[in-house]
PDB file of N, CA and C in Angstrom:
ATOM      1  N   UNK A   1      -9.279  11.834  -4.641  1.00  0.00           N
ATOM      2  CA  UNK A   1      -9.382  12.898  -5.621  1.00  0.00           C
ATOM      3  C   UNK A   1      -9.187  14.255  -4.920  1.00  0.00           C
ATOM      4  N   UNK A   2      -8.462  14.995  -5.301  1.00  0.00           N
ATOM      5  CA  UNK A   2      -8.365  16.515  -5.045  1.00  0.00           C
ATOM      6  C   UNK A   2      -9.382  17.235  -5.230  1.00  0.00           C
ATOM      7  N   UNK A   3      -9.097  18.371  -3.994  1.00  0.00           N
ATOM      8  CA  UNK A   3     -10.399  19.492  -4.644  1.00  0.00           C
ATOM      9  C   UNK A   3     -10.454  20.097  -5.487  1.00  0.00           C
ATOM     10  N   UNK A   4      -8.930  20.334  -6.387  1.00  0.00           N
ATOM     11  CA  UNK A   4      -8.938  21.361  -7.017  1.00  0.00           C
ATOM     12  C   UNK A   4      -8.412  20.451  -8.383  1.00  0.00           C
ATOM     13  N   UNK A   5      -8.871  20.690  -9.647  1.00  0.00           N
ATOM     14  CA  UNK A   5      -8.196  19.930 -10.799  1.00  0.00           C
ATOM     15  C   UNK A   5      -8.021  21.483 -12.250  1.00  0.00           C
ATOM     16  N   UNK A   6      -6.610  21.102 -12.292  1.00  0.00           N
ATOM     17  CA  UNK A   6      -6.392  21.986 -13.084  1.00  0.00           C
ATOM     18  C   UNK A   6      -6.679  21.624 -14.577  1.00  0.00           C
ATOM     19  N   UNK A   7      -7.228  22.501 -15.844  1.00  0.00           N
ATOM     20  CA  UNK A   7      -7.743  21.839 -16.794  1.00  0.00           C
ATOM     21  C   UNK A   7      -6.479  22.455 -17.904  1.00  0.00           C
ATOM     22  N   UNK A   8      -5.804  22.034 -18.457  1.00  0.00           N
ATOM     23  CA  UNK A   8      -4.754  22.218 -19.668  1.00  0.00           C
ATOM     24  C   UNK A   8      -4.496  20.907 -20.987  1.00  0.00           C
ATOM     25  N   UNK A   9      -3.440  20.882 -21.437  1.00  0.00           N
ATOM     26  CA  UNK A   9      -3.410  20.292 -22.163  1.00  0.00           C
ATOM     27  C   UNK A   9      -1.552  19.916 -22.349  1.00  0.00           C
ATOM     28  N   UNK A  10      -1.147  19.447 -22.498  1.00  0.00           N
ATOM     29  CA  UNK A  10       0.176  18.863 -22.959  1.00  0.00           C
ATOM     30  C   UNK A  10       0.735  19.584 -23.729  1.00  0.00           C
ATOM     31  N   UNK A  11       1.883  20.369 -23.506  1.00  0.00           N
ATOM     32  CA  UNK A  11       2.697  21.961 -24.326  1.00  0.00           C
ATOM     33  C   UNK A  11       2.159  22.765 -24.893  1.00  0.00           C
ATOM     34  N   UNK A  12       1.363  22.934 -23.636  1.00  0.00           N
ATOM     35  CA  UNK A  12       0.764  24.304 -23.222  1.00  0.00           C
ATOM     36  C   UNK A  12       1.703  25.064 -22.385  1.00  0.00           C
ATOM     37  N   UNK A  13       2.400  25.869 -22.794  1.00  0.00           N
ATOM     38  CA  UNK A  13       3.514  26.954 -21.534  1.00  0.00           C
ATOM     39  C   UNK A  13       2.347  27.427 -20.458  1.00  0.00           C
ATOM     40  N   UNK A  14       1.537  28.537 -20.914  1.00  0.00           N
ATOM     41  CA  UNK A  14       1.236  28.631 -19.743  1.00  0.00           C
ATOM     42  C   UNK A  14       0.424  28.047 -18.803  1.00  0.00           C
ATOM     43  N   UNK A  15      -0.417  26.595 -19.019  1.00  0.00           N
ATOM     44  CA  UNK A  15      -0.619  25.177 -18.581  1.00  0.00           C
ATOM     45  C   UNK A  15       0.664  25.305 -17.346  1.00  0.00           C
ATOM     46  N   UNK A  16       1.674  24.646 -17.951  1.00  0.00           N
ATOM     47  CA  UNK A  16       3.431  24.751 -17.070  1.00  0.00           C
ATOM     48  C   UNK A  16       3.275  25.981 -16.487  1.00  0.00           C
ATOM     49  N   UNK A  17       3.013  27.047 -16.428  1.00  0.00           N
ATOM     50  CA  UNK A  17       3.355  28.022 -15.907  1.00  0.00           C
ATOM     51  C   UNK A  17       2.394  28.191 -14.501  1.00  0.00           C
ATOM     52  N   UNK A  18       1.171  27.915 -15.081  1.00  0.00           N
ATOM     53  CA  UNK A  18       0.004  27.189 -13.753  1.00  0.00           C
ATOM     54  C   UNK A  18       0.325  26.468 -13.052  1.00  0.00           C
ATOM     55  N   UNK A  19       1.094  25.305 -13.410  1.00  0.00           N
ATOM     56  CA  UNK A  19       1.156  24.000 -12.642  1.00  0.00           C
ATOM     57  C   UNK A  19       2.436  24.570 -11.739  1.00  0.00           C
ATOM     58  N   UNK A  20       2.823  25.391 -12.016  1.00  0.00           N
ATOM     59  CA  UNK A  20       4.230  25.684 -11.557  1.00  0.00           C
ATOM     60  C   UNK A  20       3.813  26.775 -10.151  1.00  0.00           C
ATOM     61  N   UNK A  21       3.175  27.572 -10.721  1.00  0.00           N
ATOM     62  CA  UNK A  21       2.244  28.292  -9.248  1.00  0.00           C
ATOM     63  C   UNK A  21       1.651  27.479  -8.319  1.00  0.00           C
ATOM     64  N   UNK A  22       0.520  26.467  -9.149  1.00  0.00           N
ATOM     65  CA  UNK A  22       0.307  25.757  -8.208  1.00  0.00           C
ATOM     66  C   UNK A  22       1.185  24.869  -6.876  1.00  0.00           C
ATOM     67  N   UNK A  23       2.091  24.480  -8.200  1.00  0.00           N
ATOM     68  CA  UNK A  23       3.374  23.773  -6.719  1.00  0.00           C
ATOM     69  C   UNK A  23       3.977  24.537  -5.898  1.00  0.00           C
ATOM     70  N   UNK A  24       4.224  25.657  -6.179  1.00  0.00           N
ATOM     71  CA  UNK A  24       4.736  26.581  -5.150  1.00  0.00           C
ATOM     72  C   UNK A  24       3.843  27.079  -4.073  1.00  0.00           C
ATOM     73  N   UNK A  25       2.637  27.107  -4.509  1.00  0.00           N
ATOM     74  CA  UNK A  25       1.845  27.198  -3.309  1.00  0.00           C
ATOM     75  C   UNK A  25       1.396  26.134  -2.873  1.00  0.00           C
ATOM     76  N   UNK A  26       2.033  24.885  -2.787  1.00  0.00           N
ATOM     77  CA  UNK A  26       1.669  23.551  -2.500  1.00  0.00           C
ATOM     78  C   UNK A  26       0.261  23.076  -1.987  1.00  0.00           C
ATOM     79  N   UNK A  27      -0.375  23.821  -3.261  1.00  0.00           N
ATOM     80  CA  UNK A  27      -1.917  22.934  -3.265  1.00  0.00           C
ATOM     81  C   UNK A  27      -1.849  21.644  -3.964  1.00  0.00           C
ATOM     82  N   UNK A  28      -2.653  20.866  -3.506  1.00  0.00           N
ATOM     83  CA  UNK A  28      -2.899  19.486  -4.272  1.00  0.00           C
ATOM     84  C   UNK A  28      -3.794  19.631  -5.230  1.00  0.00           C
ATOM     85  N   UNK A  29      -3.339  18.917  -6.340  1.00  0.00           N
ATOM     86  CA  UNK A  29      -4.597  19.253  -7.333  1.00  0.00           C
ATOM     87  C   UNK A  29      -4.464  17.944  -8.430  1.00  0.00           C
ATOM     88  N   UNK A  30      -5.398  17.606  -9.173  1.00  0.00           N
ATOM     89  CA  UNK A  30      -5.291  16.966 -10.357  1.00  0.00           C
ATOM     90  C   UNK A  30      -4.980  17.701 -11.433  1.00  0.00           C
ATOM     91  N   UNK A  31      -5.296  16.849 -12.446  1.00  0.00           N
ATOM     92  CA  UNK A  31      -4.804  17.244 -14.058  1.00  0.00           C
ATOM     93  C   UNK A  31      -5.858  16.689 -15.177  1.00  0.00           C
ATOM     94  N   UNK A  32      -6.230  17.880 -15.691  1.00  0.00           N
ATOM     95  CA  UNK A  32      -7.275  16.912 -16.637  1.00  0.00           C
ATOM     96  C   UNK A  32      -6.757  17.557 -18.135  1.00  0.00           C
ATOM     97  N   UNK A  33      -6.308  16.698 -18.901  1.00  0.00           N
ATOM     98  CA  UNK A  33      -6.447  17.258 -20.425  1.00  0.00           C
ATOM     99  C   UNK A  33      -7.482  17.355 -21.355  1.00  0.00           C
ATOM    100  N   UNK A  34      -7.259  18.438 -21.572  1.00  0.00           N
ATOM    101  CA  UNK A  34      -9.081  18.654 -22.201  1.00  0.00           C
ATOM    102  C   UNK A  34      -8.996  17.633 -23.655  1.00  0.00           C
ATOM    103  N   UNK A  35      -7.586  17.700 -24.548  1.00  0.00           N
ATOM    104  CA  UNK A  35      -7.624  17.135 -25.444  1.00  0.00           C
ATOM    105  C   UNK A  35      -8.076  15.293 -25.213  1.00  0.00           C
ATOM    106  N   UNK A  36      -8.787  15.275 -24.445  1.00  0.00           N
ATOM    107  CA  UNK A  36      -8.954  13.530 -24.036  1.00  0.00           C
ATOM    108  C   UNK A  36     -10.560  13.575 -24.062  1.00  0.00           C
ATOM    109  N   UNK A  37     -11.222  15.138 -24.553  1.00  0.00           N
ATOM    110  CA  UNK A  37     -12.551  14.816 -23.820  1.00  0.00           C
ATOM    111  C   UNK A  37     -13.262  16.006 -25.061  1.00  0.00           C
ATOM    112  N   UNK A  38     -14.018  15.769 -25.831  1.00  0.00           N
ATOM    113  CA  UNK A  38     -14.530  16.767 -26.845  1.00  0.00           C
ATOM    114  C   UNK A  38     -15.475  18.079 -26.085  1.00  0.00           C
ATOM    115  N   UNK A  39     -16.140  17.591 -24.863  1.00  0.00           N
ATOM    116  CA  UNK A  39     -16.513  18.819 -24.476  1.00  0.00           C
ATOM    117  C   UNK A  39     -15.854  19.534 -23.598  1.00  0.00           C
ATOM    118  N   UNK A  40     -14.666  19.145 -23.163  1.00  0.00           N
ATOM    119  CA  UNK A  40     -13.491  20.331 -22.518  1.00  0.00           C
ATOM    120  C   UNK A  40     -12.711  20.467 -23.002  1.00  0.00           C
ATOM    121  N   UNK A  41     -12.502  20.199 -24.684  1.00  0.00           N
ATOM    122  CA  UNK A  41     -12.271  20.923 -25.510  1.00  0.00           C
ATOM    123  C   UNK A  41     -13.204  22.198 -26.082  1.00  0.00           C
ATOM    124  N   UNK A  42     -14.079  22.071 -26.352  1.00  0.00           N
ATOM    125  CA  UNK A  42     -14.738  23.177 -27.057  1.00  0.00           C
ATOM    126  C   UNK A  42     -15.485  23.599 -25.616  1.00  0.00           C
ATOM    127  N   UNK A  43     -15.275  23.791 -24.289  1.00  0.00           N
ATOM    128  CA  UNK A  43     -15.713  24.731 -23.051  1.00  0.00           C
ATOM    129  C   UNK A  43     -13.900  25.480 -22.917  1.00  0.00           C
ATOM    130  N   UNK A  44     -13.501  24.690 -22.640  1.00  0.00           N
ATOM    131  CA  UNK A  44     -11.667  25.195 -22.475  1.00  0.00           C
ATOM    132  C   UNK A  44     -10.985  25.679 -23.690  1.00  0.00           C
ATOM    133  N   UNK A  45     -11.230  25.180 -24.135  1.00  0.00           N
ATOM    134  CA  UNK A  45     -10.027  25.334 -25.328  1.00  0.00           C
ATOM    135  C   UNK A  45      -9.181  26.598 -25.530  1.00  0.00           C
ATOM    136  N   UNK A  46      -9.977  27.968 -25.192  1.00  0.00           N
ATOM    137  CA  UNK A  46      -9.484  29.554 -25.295  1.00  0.00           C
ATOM    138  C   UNK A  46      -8.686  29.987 -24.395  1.00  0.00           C
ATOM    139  N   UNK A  47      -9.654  29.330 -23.271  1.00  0.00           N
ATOM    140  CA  UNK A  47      -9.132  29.415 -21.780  1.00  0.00           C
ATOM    141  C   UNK A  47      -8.186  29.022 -20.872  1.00  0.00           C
ATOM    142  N   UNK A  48      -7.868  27.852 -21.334  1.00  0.00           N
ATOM    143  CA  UNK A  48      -6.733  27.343 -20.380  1.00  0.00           C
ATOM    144  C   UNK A  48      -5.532  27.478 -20.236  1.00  0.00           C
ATOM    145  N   UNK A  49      -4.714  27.682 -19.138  1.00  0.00           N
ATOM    146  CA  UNK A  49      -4.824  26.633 -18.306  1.00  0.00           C
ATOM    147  C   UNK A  49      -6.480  27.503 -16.942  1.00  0.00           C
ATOM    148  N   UNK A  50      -7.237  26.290 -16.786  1.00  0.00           N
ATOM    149  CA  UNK A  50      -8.247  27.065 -15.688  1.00  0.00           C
ATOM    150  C   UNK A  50      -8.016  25.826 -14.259  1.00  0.00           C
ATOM    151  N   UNK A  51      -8.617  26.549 -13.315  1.00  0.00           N
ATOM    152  CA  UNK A  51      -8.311  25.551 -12.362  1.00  0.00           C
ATOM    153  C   UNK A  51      -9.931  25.922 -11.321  1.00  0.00           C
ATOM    154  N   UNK A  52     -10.564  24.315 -11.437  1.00  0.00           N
ATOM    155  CA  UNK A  52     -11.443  24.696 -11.157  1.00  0.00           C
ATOM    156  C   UNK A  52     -11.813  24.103  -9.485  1.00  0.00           C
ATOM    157  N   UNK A  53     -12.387  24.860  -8.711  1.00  0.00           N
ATOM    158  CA  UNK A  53     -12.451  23.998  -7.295  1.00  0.00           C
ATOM    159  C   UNK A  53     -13.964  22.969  -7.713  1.00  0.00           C
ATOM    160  N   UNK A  54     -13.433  22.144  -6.946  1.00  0.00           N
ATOM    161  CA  UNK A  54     -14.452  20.895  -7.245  1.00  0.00           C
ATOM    162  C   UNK A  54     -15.657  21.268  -6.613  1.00  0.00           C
ATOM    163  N   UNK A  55     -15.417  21.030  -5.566  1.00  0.00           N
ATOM    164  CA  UNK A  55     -16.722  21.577  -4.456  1.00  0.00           C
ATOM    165  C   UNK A  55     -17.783  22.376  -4.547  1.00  0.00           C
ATOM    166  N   UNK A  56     -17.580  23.545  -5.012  1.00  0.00           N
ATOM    167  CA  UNK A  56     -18.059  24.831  -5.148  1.00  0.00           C
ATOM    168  C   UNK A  56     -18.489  24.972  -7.190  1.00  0.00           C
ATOM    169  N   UNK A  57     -17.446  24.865  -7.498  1.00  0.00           N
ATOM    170  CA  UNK A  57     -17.392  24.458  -8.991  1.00  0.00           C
ATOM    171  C   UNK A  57     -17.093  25.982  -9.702  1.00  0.00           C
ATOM    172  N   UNK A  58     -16.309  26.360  -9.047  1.00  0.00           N
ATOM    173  CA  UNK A  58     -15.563  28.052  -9.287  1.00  0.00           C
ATOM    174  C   UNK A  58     -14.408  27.942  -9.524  1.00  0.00           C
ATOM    175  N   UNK A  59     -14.465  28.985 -11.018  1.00  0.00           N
ATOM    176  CA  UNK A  59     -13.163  28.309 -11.944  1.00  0.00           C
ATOM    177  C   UNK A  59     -12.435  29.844 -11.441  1.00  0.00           C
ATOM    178  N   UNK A  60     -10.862  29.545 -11.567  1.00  0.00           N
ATOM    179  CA  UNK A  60      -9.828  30.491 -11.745  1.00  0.00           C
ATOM    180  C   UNK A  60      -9.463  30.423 -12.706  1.00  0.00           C
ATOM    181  N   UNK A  61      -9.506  31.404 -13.995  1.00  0.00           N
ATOM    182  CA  UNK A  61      -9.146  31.658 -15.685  1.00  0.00           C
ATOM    183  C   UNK A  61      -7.560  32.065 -15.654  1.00  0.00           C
ATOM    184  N   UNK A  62      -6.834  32.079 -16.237  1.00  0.00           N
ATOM    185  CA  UNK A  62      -5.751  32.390 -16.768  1.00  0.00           C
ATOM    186  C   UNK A  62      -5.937  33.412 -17.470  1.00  0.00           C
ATOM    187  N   UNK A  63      -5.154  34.698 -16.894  1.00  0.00           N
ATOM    188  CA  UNK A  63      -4.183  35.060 -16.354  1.00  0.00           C
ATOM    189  C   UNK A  63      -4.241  35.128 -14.484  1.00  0.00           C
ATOM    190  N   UNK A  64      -3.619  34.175 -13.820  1.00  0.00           N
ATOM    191  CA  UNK A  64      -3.573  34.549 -12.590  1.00  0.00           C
ATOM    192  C   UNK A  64      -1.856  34.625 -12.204  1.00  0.00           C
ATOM    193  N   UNK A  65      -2.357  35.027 -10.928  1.00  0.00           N
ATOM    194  CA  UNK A  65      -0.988  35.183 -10.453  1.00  0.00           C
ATOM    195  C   UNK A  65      -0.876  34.362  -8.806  1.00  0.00           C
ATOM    196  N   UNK A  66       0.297  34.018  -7.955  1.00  0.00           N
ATOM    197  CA  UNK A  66       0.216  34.220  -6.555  1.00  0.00           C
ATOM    198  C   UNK A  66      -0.669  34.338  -5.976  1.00  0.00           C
ATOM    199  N   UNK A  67      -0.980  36.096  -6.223  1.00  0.00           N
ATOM    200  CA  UNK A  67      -1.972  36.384  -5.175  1.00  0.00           C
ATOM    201  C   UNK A  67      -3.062  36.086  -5.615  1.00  0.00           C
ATOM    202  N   UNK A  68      -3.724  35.775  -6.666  1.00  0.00           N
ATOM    203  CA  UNK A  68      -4.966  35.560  -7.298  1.00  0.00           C
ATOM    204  C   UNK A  68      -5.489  34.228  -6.835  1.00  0.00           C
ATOM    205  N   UNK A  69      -4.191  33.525  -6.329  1.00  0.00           N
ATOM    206  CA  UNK A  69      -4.445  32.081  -6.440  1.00  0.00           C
ATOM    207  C   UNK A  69      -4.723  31.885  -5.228  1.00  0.00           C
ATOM    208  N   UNK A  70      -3.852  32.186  -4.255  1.00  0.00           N
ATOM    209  CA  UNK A  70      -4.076  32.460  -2.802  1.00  0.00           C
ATOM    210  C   UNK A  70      -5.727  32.847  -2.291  1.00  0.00           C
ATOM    211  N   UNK A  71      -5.431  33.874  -3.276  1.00  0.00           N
ATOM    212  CA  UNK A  71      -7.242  34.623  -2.877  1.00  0.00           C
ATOM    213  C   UNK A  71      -8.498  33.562  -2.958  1.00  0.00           C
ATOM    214  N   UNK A  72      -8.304  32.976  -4.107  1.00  0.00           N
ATOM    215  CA  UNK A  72      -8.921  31.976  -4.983  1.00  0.00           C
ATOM    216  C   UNK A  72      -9.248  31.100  -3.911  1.00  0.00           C
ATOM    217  N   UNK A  73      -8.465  30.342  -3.528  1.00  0.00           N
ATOM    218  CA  UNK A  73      -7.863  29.577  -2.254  1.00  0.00           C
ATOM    219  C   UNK A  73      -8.700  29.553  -1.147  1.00  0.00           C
ATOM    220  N   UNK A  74      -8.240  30.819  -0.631  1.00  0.00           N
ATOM    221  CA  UNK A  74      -9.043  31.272   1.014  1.00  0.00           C
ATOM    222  C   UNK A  74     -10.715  31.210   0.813  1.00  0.00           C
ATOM    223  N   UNK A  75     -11.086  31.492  -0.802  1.00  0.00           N
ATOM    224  CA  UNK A  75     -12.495  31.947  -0.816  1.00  0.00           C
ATOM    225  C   UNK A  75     -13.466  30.552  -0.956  1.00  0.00           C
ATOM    226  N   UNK A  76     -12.274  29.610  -1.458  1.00  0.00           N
ATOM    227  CA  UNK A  76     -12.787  28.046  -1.244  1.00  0.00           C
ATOM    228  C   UNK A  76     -12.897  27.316  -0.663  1.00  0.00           C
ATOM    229  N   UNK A  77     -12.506  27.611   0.604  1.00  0.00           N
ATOM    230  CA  UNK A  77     -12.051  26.504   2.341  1.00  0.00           C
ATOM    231  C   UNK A  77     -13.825  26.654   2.697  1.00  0.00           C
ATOM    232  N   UNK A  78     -13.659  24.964   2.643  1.00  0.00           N
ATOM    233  CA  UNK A  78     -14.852  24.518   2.901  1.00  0.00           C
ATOM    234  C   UNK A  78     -15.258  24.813   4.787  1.00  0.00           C
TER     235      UNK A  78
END
């Protein structure tokens, strides 16, 4: 399991638009669809795409960017 699991849903653009940062900064991460689970639907639902570190349990909200993610990143290294 990854440290980091991103929470979206299936044609969600900016979901894709997350996952798409994420690969470019070639972090590993999972995928969780909230629509599979009634309470990350009604915690997510406004919010996503969020990406939360497992470990720590510190979410990154949407709107991020690069550097947000990066930052995000460095502040999570175990």
């Amino acid at each position: 399991m990854s440290d980091y699991l991103l929470y979206g849903t299936e044609g969600c653009h900016l979901c894709e638009d997350a996952e798409q940062l994420l690969l470019e900064a070639g972090l590993a991460f999972s995928k969780q669809d909230i629509i599979e689970d009634p309470q990350l639907l009604q915690n997510y639902g406004v919010l996503i795409p969020v990406l939360l570190h497992s470990a720590s349990q510190q979410q990154l909200n949407w709107p991020f960017d690069s550097h947000a993610l990066q930052d995000f990143i460095k502040n999570n290294r175990l």
